[in-house]
C-alpha atoms as a PDB file:
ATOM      1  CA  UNK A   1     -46.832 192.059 123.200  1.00  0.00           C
ATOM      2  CA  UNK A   2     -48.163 190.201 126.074  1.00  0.00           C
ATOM      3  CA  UNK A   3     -47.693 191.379 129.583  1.00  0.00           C
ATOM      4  CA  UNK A   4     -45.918 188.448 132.190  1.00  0.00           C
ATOM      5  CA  UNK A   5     -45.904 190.592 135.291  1.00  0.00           C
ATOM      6  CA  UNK A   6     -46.433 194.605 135.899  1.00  0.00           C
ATOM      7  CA  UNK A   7     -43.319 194.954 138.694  1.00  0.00           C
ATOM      8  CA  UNK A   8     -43.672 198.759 139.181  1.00  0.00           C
ATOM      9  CA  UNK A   9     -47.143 200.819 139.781  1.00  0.00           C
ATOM     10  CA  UNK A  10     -47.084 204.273 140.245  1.00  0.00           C
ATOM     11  CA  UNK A  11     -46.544 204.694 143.704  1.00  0.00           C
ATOM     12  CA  UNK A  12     -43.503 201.998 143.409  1.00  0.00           C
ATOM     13  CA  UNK A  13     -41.897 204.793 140.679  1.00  0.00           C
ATOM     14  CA  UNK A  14     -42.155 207.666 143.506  1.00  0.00           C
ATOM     15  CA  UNK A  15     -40.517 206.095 145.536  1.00  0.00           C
ATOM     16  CA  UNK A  16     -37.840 204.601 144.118  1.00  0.00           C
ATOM     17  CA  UNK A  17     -37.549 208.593 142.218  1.00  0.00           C
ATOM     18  CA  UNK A  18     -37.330 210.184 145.330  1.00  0.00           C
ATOM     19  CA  UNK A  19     -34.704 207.480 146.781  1.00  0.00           C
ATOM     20  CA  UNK A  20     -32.440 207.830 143.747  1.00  0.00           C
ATOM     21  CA  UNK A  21     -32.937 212.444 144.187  1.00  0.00           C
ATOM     22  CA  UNK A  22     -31.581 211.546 147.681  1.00  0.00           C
ATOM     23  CA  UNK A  23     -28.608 209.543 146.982  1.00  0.00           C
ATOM     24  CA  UNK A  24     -27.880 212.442 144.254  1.00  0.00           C
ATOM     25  CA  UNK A  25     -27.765 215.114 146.899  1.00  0.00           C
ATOM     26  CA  UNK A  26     -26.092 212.675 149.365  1.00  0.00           C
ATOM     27  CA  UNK A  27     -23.293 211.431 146.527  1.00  0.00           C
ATOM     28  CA  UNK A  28     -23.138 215.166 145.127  1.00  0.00           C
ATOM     29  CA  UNK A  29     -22.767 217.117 148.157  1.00  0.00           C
ATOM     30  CA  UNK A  30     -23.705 220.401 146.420  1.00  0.00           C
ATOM     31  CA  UNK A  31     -26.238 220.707 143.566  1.00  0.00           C
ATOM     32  CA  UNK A  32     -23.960 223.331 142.361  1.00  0.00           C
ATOM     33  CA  UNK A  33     -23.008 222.772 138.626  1.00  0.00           C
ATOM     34  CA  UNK A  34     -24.778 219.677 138.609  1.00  0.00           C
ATOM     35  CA  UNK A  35     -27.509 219.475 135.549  1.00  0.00           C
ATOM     36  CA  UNK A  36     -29.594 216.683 134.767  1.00  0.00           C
ATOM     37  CA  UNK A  37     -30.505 215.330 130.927  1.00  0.00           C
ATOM     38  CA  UNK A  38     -32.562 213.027 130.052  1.00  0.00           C
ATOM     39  CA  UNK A  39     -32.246 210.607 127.066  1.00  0.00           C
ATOM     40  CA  UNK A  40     -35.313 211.041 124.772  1.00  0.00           C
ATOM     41  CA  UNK A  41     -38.124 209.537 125.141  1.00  0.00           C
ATOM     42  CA  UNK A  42     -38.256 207.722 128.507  1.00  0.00           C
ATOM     43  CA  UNK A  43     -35.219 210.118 130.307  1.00  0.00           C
ATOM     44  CA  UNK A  44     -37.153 213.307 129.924  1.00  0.00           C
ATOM     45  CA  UNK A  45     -39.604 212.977 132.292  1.00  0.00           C
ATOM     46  CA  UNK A  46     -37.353 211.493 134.991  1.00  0.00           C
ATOM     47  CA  UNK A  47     -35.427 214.244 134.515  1.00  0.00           C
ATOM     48  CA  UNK A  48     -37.989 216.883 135.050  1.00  0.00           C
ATOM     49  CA  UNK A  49     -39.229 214.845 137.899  1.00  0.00           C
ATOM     50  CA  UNK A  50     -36.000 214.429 139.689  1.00  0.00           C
ATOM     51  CA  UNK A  51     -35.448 217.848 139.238  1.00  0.00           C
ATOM     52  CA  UNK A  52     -39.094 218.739 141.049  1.00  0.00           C
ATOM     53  CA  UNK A  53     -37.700 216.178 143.890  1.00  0.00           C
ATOM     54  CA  UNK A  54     -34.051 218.138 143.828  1.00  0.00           C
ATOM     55  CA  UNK A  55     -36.192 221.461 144.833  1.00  0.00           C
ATOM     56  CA  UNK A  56     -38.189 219.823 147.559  1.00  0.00           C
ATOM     57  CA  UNK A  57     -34.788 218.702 149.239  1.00  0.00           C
ATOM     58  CA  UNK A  58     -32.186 221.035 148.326  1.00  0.00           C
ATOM     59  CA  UNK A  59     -34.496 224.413 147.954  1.00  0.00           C
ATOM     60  CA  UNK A  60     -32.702 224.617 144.417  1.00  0.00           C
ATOM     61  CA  UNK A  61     -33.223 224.576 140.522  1.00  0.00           C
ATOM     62  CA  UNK A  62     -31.405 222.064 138.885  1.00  0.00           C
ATOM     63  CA  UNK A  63     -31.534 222.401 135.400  1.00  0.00           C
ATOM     64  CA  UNK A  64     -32.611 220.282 132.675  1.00  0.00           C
ATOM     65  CA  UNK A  65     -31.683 219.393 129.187  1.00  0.00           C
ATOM     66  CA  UNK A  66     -32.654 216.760 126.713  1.00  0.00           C
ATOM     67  CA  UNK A  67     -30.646 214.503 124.442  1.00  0.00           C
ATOM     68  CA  UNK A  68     -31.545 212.788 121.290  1.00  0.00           C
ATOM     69  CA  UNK A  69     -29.080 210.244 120.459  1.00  0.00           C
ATOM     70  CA  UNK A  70     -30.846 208.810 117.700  1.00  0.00           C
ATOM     71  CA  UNK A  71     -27.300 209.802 115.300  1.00  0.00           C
ATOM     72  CA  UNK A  72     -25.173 208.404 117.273  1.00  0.00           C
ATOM     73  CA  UNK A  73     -26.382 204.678 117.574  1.00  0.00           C
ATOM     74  CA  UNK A  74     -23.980 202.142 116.688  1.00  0.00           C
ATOM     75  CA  UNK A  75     -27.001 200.157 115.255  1.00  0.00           C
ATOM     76  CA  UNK A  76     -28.982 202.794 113.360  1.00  0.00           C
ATOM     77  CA  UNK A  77     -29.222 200.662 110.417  1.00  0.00           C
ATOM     78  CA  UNK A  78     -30.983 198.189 112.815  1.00  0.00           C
ATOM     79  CA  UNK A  79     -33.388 200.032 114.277  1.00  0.00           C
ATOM     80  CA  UNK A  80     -34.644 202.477 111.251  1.00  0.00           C
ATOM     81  CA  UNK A  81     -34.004 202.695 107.819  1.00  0.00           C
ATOM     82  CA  UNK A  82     -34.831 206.296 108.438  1.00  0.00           C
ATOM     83  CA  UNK A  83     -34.521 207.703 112.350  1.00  0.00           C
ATOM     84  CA  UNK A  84     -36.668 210.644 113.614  1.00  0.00           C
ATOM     85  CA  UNK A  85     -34.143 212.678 114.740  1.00  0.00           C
ATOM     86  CA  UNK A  86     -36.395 214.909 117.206  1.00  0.00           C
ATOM     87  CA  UNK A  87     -33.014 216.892 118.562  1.00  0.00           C
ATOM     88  CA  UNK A  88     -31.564 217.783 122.485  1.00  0.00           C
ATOM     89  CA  UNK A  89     -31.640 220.894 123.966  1.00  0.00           C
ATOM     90  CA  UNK A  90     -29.272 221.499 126.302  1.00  0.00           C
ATOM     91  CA  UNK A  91     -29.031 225.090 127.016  1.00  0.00           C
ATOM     92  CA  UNK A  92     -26.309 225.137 129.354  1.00  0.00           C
ATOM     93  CA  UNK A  93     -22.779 224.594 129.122  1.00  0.00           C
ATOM     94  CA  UNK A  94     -21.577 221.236 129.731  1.00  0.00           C
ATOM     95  CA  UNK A  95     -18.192 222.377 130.183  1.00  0.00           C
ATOM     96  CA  UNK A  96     -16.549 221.165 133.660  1.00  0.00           C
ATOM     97  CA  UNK A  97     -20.276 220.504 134.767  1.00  0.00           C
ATOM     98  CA  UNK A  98     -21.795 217.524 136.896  1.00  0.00           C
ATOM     99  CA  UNK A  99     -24.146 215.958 134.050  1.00  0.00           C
ATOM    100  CA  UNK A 100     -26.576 212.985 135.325  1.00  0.00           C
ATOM    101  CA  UNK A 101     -27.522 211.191 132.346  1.00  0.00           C
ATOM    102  CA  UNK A 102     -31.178 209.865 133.006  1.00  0.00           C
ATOM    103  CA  UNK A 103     -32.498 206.615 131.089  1.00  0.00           C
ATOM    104  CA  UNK A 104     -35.448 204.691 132.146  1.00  0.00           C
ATOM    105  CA  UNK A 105     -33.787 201.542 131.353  1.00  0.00           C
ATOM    106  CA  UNK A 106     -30.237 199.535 131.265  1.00  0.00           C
ATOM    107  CA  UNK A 107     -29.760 196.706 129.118  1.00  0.00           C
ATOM    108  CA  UNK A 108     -26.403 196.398 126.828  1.00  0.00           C
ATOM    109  CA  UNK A 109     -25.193 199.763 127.793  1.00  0.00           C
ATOM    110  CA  UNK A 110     -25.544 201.136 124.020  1.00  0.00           C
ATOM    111  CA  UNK A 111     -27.701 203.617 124.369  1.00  0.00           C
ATOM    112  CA  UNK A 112     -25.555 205.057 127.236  1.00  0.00           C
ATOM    113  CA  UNK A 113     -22.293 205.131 125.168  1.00  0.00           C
ATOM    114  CA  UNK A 114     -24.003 207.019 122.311  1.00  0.00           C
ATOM    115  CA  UNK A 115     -25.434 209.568 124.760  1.00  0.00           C
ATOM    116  CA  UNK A 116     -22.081 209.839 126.350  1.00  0.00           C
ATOM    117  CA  UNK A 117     -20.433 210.096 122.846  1.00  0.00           C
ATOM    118  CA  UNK A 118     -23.411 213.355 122.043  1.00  0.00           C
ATOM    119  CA  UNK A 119     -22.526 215.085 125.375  1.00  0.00           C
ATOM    120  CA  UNK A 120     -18.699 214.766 124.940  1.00  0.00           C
ATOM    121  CA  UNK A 121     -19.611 216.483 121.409  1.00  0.00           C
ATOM    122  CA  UNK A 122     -20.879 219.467 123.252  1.00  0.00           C
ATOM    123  CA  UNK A 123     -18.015 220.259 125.725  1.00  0.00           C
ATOM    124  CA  UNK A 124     -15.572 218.267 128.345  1.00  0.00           C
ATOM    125  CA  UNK A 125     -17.659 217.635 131.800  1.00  0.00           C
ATOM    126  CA  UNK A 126     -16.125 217.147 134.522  1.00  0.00           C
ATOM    127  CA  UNK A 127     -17.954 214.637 135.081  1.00  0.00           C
ATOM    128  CA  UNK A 128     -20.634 211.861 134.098  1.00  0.00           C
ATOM    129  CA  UNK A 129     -22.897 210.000 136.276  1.00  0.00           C
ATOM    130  CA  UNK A 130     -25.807 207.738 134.869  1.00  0.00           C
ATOM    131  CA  UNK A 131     -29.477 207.610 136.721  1.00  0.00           C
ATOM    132  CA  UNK A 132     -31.832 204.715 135.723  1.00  0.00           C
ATOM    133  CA  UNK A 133     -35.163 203.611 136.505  1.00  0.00           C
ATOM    134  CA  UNK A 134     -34.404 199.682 135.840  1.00  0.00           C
ATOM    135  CA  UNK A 135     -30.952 197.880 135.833  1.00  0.00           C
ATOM    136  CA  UNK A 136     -32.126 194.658 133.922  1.00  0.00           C
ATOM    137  CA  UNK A 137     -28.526 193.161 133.340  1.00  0.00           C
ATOM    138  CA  UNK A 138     -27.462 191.768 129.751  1.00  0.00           C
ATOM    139  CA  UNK A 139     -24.486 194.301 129.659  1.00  0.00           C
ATOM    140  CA  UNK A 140     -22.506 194.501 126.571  1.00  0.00           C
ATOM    141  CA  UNK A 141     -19.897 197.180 127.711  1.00  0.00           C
ATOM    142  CA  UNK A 142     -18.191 198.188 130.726  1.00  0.00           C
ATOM    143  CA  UNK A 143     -21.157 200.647 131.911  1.00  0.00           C
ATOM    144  CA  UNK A 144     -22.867 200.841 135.101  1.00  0.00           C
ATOM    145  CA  UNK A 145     -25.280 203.079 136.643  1.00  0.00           C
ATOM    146  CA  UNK A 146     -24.657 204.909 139.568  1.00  0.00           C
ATOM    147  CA  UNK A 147     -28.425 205.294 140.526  1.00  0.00           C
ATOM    148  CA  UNK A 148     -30.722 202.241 140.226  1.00  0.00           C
ATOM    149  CA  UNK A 149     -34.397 202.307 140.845  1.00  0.00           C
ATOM    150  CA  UNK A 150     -34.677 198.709 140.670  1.00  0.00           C
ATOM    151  CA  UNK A 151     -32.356 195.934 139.521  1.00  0.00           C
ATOM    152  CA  UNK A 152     -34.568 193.360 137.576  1.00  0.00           C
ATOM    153  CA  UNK A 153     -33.065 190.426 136.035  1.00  0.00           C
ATOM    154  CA  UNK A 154     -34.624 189.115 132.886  1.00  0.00           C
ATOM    155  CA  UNK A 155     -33.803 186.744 129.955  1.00  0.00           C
ATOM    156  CA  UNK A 156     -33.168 188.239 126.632  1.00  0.00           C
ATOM    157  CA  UNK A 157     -36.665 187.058 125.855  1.00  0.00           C
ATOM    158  CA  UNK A 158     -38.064 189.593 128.148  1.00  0.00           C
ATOM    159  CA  UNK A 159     -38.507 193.706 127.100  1.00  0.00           C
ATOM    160  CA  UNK A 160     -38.870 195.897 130.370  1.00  0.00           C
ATOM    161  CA  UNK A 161     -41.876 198.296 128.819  1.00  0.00           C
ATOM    162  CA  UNK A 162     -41.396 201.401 130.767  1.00  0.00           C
ATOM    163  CA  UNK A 163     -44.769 203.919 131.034  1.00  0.00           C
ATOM    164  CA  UNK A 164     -45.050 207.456 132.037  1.00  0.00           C
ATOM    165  CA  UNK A 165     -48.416 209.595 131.916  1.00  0.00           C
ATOM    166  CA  UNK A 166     -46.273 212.241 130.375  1.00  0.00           C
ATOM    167  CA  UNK A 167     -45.134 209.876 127.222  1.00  0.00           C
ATOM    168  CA  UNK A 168     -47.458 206.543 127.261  1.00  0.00           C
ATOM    169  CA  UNK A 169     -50.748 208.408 129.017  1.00  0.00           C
ATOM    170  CA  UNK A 170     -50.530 205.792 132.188  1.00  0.00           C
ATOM    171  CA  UNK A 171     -47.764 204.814 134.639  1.00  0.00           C
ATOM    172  CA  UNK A 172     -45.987 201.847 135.427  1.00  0.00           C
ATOM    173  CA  UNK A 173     -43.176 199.140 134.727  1.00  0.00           C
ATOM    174  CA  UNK A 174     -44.117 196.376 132.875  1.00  0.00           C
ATOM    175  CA  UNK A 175     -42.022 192.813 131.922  1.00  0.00           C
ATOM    176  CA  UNK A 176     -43.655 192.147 128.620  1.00  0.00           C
ATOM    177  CA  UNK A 177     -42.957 188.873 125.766  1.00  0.00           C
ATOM    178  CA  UNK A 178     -43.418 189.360 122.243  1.00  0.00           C
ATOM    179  CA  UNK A 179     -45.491 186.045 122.098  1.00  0.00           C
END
């Protein structure tokens, strides 16, 4: 892969993290019953960052949980002949909770359906909301996020390669080619 332009550095991701942990609390009102999961890989360590943000404003603990949606995919055969499933943990009860579904990037809207599809598995929230790093655009289904770090329209040509020292060992937003 071959890198066209690096749009997000590492101070760029604090600060658009911190923006989005604000508009939570503002949207939310209360940070009661509201948990955040993150979709494996990318989600997790939003997650656990927004949550560090959460405490700094609100003087709370919002908890965390992790989802693996790798089984429900609508294009599993596509991706792996054999998926890792690695597995969530989400050890609180999604029942009539606030769950903020955290993805580091938005493309056809997939990968949010499946992970709305797993949490729906595990109990009836009272609500979903959807965090993401990057909105790049190419939608496929009616989903939209309701916290954007950055909008960033690209062809279909284009991968947004998302890094985190916590998963990729350095930090920063990348628009990458394949050529």
């Amino acid at each position: 892969m071959k890198t066209k332009s690096k749009i997000m550095d590492v101070k760029a991701i604090e600060r658009s993290m911190r923006r989005i942990a604000l508009e939570i609390v503002e949207h939310n009102k209360s940070m009661k019953n509201v948990f955040l999961v993150g979709i494996r890989s990318r989600g997790v360590p939003m997650a656990e960052r927004l949550a560090d943000y959460l405490k700094e404003i609100e003087g709370i603990e919002v908890r965390t949980g992790i989802l693996d949606i790798s089984l429900y995919r609508d294009d599993l055969s596509k991706v792996a002949e054999n998926p890792v499933h690695k597995g969530s943990d989400i050890e609180f009860n999604v029942e009539n909770a606030k769950i903020i579904l955290i993805d580091d990037v938005l493309y056809t809207g997939r990968t949010v359906r499946a992970a709305i599809d797993a949490i729906i598995d595990l109990g009836r929230p009272k609500e979903i909301q959807l965090c993401v790093l990057i909105d790049r655009g190419h939608k496929e289904l009616p989903i939209h996020a309701d916290y954007i770090g950055r909008s960033v329209p690209t062809s279909s040509e284009e991968i947004i390669k998302v890094s985190f020292l916590e998963t990729d060992k350095e930090e920063n937003v990348k628009i990458v080619t394949v050529n």
